[in-house]
PDB file of N, CA and C in Angstrom:
ATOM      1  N   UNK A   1       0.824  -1.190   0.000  1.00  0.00           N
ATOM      2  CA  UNK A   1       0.000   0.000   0.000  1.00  0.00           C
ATOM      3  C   UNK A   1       0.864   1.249   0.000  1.00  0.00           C
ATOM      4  N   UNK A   2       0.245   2.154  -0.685  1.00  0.00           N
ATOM      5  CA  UNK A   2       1.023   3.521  -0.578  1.00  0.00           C
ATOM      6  C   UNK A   2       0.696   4.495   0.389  1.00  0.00           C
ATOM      7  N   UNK A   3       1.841   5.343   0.674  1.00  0.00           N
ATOM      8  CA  UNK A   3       1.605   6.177   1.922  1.00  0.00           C
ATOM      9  C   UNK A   3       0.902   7.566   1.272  1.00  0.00           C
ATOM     10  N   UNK A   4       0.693   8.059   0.351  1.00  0.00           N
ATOM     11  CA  UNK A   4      -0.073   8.452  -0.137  1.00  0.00           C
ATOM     12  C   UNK A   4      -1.257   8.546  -1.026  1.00  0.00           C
ATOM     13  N   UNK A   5      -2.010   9.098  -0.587  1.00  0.00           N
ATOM     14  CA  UNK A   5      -3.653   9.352  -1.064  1.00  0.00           C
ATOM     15  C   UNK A   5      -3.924   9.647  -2.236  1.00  0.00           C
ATOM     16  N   UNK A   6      -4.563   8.693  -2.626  1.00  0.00           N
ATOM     17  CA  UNK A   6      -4.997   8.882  -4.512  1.00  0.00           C
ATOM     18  C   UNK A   6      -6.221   9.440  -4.548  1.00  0.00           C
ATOM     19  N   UNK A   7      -6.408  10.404  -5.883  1.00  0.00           N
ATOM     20  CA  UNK A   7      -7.079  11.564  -5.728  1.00  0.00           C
ATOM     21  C   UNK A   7      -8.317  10.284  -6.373  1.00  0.00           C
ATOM     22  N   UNK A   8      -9.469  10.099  -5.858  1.00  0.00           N
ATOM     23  CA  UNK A   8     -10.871   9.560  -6.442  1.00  0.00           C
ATOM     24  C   UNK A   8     -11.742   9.630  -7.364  1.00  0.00           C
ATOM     25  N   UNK A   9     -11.666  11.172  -6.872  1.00  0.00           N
ATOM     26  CA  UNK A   9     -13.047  11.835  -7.698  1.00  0.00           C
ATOM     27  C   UNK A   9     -12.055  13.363  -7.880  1.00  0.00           C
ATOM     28  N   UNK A  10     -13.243  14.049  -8.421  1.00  0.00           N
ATOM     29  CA  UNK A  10     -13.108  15.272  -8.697  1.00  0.00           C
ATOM     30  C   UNK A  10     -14.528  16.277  -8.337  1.00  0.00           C
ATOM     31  N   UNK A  11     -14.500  17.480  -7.671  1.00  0.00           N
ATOM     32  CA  UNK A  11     -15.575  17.780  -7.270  1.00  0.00           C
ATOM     33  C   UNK A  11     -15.431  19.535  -7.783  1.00  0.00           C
ATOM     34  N   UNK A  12     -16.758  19.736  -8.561  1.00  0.00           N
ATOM     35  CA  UNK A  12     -17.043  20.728  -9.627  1.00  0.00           C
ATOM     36  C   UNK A  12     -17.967  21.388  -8.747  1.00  0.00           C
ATOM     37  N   UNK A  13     -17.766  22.975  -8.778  1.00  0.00           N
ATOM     38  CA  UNK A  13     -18.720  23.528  -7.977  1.00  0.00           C
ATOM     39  C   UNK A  13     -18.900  24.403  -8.893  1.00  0.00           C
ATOM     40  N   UNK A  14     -20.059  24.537  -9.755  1.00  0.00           N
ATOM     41  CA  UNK A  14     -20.699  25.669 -10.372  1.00  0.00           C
ATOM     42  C   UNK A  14     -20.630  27.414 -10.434  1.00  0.00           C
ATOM     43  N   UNK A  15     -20.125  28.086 -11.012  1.00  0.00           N
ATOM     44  CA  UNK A  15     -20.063  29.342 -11.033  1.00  0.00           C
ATOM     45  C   UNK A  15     -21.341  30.120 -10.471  1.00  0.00           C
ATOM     46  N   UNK A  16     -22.410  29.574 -10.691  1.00  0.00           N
ATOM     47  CA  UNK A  16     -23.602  30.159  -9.794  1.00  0.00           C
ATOM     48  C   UNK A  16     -24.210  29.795  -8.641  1.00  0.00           C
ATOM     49  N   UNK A  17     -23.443  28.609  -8.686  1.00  0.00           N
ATOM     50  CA  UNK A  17     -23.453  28.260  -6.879  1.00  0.00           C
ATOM     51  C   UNK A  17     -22.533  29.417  -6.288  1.00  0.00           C
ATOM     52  N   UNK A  18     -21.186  29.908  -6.482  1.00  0.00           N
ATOM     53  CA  UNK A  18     -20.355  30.520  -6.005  1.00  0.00           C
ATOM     54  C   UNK A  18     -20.710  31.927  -6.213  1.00  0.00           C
ATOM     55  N   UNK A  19     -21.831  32.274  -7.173  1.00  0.00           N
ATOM     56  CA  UNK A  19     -22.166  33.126  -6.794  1.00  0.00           C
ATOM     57  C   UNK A  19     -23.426  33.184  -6.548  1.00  0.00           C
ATOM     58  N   UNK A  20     -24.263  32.475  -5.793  1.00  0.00           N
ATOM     59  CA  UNK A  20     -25.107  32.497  -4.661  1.00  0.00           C
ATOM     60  C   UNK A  20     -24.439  33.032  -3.236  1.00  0.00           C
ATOM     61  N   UNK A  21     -23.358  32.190  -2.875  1.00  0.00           N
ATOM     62  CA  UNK A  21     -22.865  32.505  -1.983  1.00  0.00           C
ATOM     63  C   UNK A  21     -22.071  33.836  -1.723  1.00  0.00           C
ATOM     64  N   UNK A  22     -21.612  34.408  -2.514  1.00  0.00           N
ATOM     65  CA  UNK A  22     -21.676  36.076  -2.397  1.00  0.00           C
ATOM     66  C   UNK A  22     -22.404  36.889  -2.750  1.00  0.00           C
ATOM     67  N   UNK A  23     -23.296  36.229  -3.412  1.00  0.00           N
ATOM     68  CA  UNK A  23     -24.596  37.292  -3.384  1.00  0.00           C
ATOM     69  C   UNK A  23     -25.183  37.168  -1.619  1.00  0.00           C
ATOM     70  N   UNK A  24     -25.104  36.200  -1.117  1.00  0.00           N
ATOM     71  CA  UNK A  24     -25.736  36.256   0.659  1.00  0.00           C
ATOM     72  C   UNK A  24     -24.786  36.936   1.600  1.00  0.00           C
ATOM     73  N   UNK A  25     -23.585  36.790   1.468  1.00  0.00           N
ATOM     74  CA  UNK A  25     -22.393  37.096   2.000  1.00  0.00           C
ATOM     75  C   UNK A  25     -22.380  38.683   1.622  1.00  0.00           C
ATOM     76  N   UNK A  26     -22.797  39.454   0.524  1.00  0.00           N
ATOM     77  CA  UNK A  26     -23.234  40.788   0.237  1.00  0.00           C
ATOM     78  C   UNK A  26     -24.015  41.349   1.251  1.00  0.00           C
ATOM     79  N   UNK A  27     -25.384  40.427   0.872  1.00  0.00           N
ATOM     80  CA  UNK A  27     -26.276  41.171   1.811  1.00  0.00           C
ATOM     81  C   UNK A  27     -26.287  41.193   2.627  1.00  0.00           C
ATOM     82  N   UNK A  28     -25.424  40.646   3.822  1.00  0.00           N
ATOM     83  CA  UNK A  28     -25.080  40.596   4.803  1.00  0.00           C
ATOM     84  C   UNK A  28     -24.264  42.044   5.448  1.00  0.00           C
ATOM     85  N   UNK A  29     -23.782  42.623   4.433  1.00  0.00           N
ATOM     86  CA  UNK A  29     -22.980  44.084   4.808  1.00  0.00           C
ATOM     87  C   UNK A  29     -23.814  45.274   5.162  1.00  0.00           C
ATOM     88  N   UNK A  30     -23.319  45.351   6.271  1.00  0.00           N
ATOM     89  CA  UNK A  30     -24.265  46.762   6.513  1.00  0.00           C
ATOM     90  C   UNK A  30     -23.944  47.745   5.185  1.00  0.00           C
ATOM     91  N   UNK A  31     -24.661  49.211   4.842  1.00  0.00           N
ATOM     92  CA  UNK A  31     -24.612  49.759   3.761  1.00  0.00           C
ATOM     93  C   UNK A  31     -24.848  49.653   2.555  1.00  0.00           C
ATOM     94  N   UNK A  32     -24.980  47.869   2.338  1.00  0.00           N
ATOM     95  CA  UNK A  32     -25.453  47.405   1.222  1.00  0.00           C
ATOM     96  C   UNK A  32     -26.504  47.866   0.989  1.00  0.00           C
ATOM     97  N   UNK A  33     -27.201  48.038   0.244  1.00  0.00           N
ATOM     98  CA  UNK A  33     -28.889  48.283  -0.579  1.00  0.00           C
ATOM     99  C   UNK A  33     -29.126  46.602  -0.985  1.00  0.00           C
ATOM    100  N   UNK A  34     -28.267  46.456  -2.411  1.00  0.00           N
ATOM    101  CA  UNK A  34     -27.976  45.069  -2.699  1.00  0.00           C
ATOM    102  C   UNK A  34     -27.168  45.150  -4.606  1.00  0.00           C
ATOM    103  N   UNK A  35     -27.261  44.110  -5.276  1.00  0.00           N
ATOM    104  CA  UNK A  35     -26.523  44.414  -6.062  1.00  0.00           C
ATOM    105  C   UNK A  35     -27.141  44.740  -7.478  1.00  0.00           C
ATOM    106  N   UNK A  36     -26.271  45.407  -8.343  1.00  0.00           N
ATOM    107  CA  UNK A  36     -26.775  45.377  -9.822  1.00  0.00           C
ATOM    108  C   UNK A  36     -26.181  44.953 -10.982  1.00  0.00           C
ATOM    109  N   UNK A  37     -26.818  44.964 -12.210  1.00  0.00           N
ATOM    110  CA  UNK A  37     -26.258  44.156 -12.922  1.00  0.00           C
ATOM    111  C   UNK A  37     -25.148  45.486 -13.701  1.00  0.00           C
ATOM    112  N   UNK A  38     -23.651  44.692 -14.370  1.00  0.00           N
ATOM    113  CA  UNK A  38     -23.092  45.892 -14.664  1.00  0.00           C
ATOM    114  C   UNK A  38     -23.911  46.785 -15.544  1.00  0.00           C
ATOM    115  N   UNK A  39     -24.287  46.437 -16.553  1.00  0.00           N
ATOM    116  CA  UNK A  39     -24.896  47.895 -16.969  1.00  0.00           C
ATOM    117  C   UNK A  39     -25.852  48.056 -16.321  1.00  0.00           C
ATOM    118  N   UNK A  40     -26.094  49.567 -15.802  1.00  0.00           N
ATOM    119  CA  UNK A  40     -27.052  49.914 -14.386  1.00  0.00           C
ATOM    120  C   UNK A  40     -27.950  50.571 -15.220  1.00  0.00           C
ATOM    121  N   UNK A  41     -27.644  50.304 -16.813  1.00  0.00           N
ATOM    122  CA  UNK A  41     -28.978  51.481 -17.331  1.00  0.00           C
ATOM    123  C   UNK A  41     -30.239  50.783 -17.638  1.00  0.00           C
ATOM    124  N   UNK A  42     -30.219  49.432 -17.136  1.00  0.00           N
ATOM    125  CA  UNK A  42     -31.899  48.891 -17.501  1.00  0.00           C
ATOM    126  C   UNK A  42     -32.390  49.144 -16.227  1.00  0.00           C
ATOM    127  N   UNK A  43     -32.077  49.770 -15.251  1.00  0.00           N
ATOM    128  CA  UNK A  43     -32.880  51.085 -14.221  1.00  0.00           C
ATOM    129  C   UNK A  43     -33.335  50.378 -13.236  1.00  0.00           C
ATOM    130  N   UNK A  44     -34.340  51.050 -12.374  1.00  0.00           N
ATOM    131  CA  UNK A  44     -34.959  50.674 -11.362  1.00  0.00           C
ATOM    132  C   UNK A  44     -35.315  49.570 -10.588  1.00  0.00           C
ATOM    133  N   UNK A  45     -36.142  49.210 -11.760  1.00  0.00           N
ATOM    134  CA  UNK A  45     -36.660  47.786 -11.841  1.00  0.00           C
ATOM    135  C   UNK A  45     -35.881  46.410 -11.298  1.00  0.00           C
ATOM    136  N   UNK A  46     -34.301  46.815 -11.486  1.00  0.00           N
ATOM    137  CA  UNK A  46     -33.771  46.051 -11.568  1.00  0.00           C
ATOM    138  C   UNK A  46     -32.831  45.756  -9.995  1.00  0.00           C
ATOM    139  N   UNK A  47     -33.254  47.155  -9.622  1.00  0.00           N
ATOM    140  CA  UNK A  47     -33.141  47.435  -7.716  1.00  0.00           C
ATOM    141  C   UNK A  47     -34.327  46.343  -6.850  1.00  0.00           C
ATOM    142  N   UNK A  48     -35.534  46.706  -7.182  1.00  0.00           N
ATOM    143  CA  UNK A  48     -36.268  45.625  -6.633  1.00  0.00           C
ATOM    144  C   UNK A  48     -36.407  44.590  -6.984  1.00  0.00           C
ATOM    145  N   UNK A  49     -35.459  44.047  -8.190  1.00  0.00           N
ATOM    146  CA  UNK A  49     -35.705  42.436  -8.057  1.00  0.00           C
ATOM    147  C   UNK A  49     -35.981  41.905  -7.480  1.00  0.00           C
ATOM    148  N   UNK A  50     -35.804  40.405  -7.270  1.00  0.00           N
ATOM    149  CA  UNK A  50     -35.592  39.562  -6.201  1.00  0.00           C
ATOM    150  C   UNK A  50     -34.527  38.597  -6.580  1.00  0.00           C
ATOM    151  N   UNK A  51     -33.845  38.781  -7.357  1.00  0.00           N
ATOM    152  CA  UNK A  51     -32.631  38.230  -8.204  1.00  0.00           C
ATOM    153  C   UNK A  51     -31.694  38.515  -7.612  1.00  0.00           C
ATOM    154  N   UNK A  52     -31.458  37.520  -6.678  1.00  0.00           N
ATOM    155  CA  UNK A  52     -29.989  38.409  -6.135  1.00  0.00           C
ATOM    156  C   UNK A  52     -28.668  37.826  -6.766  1.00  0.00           C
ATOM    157  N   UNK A  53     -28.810  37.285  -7.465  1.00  0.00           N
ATOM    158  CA  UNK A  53     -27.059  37.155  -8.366  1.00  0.00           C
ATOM    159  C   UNK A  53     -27.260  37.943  -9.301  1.00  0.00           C
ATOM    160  N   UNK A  54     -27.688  38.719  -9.794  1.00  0.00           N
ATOM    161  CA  UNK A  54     -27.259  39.684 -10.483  1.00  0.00           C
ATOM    162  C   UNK A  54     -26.217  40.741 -10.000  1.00  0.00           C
ATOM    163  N   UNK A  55     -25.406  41.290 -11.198  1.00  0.00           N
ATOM    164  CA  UNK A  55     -24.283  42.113 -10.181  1.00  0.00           C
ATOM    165  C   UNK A  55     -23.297  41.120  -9.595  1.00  0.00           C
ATOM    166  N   UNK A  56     -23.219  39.585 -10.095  1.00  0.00           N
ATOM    167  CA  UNK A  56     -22.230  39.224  -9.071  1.00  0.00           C
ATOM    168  C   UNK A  56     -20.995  37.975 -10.579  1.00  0.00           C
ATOM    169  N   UNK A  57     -20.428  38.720 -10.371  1.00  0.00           N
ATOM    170  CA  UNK A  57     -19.634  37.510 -11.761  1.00  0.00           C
ATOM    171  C   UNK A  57     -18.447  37.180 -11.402  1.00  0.00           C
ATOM    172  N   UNK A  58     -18.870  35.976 -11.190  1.00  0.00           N
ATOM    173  CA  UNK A  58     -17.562  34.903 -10.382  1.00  0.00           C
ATOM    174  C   UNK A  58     -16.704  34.207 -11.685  1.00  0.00           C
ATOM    175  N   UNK A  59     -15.017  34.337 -11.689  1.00  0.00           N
ATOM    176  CA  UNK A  59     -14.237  33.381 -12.075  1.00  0.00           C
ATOM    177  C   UNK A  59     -13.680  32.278 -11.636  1.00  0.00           C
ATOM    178  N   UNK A  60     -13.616  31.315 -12.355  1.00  0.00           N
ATOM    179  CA  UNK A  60     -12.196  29.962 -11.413  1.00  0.00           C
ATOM    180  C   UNK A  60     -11.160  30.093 -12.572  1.00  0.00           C
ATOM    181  N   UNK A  61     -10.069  30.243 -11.942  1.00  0.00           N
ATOM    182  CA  UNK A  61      -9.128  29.936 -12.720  1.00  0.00           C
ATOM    183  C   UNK A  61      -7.919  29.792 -12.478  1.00  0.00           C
ATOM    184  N   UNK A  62      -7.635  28.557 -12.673  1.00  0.00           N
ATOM    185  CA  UNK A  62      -6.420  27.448 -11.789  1.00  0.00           C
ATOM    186  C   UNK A  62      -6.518  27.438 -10.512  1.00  0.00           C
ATOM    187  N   UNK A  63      -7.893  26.767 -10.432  1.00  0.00           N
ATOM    188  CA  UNK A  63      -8.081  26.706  -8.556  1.00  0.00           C
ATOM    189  C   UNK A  63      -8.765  27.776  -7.697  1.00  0.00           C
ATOM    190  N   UNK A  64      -8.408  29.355  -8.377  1.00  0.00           N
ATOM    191  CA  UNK A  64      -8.482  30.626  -7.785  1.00  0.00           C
ATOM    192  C   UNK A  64      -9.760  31.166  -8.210  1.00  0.00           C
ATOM    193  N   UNK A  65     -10.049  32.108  -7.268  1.00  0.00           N
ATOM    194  CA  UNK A  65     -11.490  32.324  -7.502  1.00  0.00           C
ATOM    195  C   UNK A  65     -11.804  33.599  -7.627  1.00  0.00           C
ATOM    196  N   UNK A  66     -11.819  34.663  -8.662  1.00  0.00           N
ATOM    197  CA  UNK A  66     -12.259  36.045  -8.610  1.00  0.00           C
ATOM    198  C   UNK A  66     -13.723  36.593  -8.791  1.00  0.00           C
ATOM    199  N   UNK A  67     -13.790  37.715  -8.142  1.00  0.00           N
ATOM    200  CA  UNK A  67     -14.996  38.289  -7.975  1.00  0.00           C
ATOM    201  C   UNK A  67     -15.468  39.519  -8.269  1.00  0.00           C
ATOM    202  N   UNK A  68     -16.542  39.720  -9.429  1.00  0.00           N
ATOM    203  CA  UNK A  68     -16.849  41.485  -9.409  1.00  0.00           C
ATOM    204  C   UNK A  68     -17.857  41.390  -8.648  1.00  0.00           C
ATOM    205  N   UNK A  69     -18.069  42.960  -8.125  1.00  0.00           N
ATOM    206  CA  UNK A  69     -19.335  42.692  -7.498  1.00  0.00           C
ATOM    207  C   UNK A  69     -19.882  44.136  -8.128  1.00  0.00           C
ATOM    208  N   UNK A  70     -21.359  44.484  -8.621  1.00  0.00           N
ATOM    209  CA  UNK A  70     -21.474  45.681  -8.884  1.00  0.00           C
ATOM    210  C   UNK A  70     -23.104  46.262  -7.322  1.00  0.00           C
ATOM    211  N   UNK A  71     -22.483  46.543  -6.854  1.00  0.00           N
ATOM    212  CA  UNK A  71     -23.866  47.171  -5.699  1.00  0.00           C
ATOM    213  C   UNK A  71     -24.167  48.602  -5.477  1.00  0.00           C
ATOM    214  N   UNK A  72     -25.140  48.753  -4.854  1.00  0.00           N
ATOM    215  CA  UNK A  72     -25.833  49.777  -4.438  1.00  0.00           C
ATOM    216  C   UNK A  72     -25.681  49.996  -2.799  1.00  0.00           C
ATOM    217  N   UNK A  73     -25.050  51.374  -2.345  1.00  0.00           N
ATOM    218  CA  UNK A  73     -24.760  51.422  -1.147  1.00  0.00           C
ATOM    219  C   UNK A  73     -25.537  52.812  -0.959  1.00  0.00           C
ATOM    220  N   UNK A  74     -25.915  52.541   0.804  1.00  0.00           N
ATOM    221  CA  UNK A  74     -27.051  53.539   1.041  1.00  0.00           C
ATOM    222  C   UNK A  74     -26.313  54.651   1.639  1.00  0.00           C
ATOM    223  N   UNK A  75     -26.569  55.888   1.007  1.00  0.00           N
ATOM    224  CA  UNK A  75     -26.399  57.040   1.240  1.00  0.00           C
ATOM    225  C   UNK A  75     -26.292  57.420   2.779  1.00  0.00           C
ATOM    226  N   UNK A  76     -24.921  58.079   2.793  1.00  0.00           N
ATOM    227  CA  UNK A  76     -24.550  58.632   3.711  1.00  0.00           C
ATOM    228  C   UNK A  76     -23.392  57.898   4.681  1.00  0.00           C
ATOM    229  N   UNK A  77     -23.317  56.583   4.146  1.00  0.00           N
ATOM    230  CA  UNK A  77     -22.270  55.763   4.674  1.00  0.00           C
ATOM    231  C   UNK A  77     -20.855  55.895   4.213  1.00  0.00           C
ATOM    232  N   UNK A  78     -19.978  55.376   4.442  1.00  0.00           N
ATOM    233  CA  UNK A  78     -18.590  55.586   4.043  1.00  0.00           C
ATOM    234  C   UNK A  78     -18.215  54.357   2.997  1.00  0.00           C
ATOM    235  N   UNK A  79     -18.373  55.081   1.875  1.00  0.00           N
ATOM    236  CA  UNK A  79     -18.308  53.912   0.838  1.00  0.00           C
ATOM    237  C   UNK A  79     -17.103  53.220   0.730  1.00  0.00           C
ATOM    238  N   UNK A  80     -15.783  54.001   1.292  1.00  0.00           N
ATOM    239  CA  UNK A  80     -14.686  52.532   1.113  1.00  0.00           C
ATOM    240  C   UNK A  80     -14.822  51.683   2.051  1.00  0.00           C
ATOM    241  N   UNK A  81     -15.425  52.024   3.325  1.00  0.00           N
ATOM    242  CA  UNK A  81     -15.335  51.596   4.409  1.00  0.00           C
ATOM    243  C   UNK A  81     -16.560  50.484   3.883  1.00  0.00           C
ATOM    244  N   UNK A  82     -17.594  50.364   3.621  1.00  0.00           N
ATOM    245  CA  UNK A  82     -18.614  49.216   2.923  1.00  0.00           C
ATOM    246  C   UNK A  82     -17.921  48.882   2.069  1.00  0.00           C
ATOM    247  N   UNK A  83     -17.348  49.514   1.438  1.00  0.00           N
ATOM    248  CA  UNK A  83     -16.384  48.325   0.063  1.00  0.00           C
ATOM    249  C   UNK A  83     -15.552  47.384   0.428  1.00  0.00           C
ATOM    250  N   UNK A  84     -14.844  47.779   1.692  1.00  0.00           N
ATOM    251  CA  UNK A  84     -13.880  46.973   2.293  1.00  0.00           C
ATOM    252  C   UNK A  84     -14.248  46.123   3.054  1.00  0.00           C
ATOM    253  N   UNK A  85     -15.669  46.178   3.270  1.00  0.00           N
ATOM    254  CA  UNK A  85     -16.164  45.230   4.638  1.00  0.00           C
ATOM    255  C   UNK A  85     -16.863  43.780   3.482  1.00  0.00           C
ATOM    256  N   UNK A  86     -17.307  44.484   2.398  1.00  0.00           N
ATOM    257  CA  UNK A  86     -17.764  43.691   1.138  1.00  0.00           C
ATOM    258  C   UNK A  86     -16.476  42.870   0.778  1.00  0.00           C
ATOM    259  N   UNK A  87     -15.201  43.107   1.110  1.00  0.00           N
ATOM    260  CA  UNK A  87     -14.203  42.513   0.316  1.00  0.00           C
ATOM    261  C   UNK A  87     -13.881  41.234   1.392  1.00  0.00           C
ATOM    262  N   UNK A  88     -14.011  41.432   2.738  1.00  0.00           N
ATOM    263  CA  UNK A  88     -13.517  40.837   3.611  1.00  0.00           C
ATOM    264  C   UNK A  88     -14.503  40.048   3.561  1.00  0.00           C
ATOM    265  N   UNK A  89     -15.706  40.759   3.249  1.00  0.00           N
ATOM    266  CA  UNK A  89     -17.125  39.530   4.243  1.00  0.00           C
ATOM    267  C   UNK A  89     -16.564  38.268   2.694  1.00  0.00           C
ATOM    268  N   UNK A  90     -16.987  38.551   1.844  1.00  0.00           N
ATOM    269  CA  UNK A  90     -17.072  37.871   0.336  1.00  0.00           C
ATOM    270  C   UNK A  90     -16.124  36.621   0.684  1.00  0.00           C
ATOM    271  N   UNK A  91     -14.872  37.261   0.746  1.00  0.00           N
ATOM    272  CA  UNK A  91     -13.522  36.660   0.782  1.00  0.00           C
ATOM    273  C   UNK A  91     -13.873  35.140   1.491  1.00  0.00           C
ATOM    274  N   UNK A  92     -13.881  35.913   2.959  1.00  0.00           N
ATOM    275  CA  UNK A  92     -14.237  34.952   4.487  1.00  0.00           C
ATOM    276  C   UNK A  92     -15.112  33.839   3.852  1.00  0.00           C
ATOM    277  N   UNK A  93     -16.130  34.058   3.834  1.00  0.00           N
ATOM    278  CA  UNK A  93     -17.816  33.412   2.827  1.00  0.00           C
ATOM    279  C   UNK A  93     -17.098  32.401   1.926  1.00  0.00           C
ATOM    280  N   UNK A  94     -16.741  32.786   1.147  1.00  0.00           N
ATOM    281  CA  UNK A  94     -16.717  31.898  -0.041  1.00  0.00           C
ATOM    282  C   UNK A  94     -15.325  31.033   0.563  1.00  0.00           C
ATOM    283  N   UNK A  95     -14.384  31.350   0.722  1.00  0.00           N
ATOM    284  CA  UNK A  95     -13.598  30.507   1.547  1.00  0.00           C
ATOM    285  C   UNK A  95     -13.601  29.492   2.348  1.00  0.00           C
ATOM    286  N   UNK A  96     -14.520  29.699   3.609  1.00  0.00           N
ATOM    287  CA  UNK A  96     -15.199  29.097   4.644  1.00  0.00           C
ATOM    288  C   UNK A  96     -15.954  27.989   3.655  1.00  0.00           C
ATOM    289  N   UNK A  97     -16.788  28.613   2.750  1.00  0.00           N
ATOM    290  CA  UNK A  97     -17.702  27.240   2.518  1.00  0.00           C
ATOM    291  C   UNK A  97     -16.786  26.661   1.023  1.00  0.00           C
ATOM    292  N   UNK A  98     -15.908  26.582   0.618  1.00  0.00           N
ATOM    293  CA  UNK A  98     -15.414  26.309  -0.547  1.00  0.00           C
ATOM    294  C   UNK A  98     -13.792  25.392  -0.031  1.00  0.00           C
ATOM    295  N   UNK A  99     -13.108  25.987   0.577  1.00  0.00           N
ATOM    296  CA  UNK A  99     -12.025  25.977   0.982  1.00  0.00           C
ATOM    297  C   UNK A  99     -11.374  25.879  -0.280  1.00  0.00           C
ATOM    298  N   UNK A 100     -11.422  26.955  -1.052  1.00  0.00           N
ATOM    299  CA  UNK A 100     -10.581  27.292  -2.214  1.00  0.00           C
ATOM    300  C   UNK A 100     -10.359  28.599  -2.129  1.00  0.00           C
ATOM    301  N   UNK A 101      -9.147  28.821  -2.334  1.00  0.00           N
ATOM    302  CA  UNK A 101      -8.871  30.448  -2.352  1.00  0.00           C
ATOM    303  C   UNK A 101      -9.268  31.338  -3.251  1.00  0.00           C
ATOM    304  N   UNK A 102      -9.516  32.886  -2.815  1.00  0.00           N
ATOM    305  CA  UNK A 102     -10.012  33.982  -3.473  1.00  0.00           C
ATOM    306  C   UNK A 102      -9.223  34.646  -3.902  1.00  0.00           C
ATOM    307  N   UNK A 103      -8.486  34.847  -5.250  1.00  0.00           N
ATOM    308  CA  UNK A 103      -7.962  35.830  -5.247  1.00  0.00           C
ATOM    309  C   UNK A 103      -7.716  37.411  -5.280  1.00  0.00           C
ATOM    310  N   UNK A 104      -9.007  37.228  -5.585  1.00  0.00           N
ATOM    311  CA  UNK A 104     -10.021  38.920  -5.592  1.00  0.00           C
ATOM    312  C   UNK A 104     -10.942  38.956  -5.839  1.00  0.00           C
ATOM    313  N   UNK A 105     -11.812  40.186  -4.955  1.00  0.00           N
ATOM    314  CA  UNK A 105     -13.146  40.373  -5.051  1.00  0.00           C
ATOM    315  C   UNK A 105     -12.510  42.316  -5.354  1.00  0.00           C
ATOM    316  N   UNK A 106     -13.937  42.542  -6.519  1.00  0.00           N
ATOM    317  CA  UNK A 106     -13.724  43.832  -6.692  1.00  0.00           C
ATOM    318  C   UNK A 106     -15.296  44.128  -6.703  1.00  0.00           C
ATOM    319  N   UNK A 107     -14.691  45.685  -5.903  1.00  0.00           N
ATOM    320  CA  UNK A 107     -16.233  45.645  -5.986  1.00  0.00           C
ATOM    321  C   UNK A 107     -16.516  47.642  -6.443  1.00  0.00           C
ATOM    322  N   UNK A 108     -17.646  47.084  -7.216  1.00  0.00           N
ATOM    323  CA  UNK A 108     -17.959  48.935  -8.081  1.00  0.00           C
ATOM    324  C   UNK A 108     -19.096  49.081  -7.731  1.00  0.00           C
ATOM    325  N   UNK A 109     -18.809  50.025  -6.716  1.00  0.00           N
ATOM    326  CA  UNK A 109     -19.694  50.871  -6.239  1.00  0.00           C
ATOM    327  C   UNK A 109     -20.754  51.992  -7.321  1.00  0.00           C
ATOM    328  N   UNK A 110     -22.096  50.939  -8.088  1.00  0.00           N
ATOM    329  CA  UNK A 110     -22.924  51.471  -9.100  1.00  0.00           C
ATOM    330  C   UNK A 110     -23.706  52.899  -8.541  1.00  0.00           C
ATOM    331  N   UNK A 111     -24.045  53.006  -7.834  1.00  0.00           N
ATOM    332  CA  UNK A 111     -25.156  53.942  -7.048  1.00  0.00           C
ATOM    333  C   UNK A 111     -25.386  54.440  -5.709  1.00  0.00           C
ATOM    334  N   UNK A 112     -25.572  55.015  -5.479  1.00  0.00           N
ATOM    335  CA  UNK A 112     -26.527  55.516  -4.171  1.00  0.00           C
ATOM    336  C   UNK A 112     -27.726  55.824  -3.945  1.00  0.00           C
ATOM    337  N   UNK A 113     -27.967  55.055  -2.505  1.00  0.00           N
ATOM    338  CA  UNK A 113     -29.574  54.865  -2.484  1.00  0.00           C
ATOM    339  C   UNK A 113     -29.871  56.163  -1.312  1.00  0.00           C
ATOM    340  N   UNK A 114     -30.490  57.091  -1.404  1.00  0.00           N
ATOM    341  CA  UNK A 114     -31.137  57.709  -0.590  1.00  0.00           C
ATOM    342  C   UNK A 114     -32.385  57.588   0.038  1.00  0.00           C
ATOM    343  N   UNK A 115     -32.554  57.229   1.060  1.00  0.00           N
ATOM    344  CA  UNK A 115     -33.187  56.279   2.001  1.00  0.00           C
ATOM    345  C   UNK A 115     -34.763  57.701   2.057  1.00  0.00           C
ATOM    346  N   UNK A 116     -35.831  57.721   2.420  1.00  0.00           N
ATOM    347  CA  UNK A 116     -37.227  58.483   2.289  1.00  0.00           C
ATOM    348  C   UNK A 116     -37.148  59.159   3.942  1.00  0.00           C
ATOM    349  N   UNK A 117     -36.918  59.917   4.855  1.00  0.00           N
ATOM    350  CA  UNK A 117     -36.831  60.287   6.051  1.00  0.00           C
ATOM    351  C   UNK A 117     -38.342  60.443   6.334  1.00  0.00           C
ATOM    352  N   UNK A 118     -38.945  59.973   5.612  1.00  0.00           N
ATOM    353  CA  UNK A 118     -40.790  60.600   6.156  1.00  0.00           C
ATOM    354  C   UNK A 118     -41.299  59.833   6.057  1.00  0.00           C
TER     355      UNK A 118
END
């Protein structure tokens, strides 16, 4: 017998599984609104979805895993400071449940949401 482990199988995890999981790992950020798709000009509509992988386009490549993210952050917050908490939460998230490394998450800040005070 050999002292090392022969590889069995092979296990494929879907690009929209992986980005399910940062689309939840998003909404999870304070400041978030939530995300959009890159071109932000098919409008409104596309804020109240209920689609939440939109706005989210995951790569693999050689193992590594990159991330755009395009969202909507609510007015008056400190947008690097939500960008950066988006980079960490994403990162953590997809890591934790993947145990494959991230090599980047980017994230473009599409809009601002100004919240109704009345």
């Amino acid at each position: 017998m050999s002292d090392t482990l022969e590889a069995r199988g092979k296990i494929d995890v879907a690009q929209a599984a992986i980005a399910s999981i940062v689309s939840e790992a998003v909404q999870t950020c304070y400041g978030v609104v939530g995300t959009v798709p890159r071109n932000f000009a098919t409008g409104l509509a596309d804020i109240l979805s209920t689609d939440r992988k939109r706005g989210v386009e995951v790569t693999v490549h050689d193992g590594e895993i990159t991330v755009e993210l395009y969202v909507v952050v609510e007015y008056g917050t400190r947008i690097s400071t939500v960008a950066e908490s988006i980079k960490d939460v994403v990162k953590y998230q997809v890591e934790r449940a993947l145990e494959l490394p991230v090599a980047e998450v980017t994230v473009h800040v599409q809009a601002l949401r100004v919240s109704d005070l009345g």
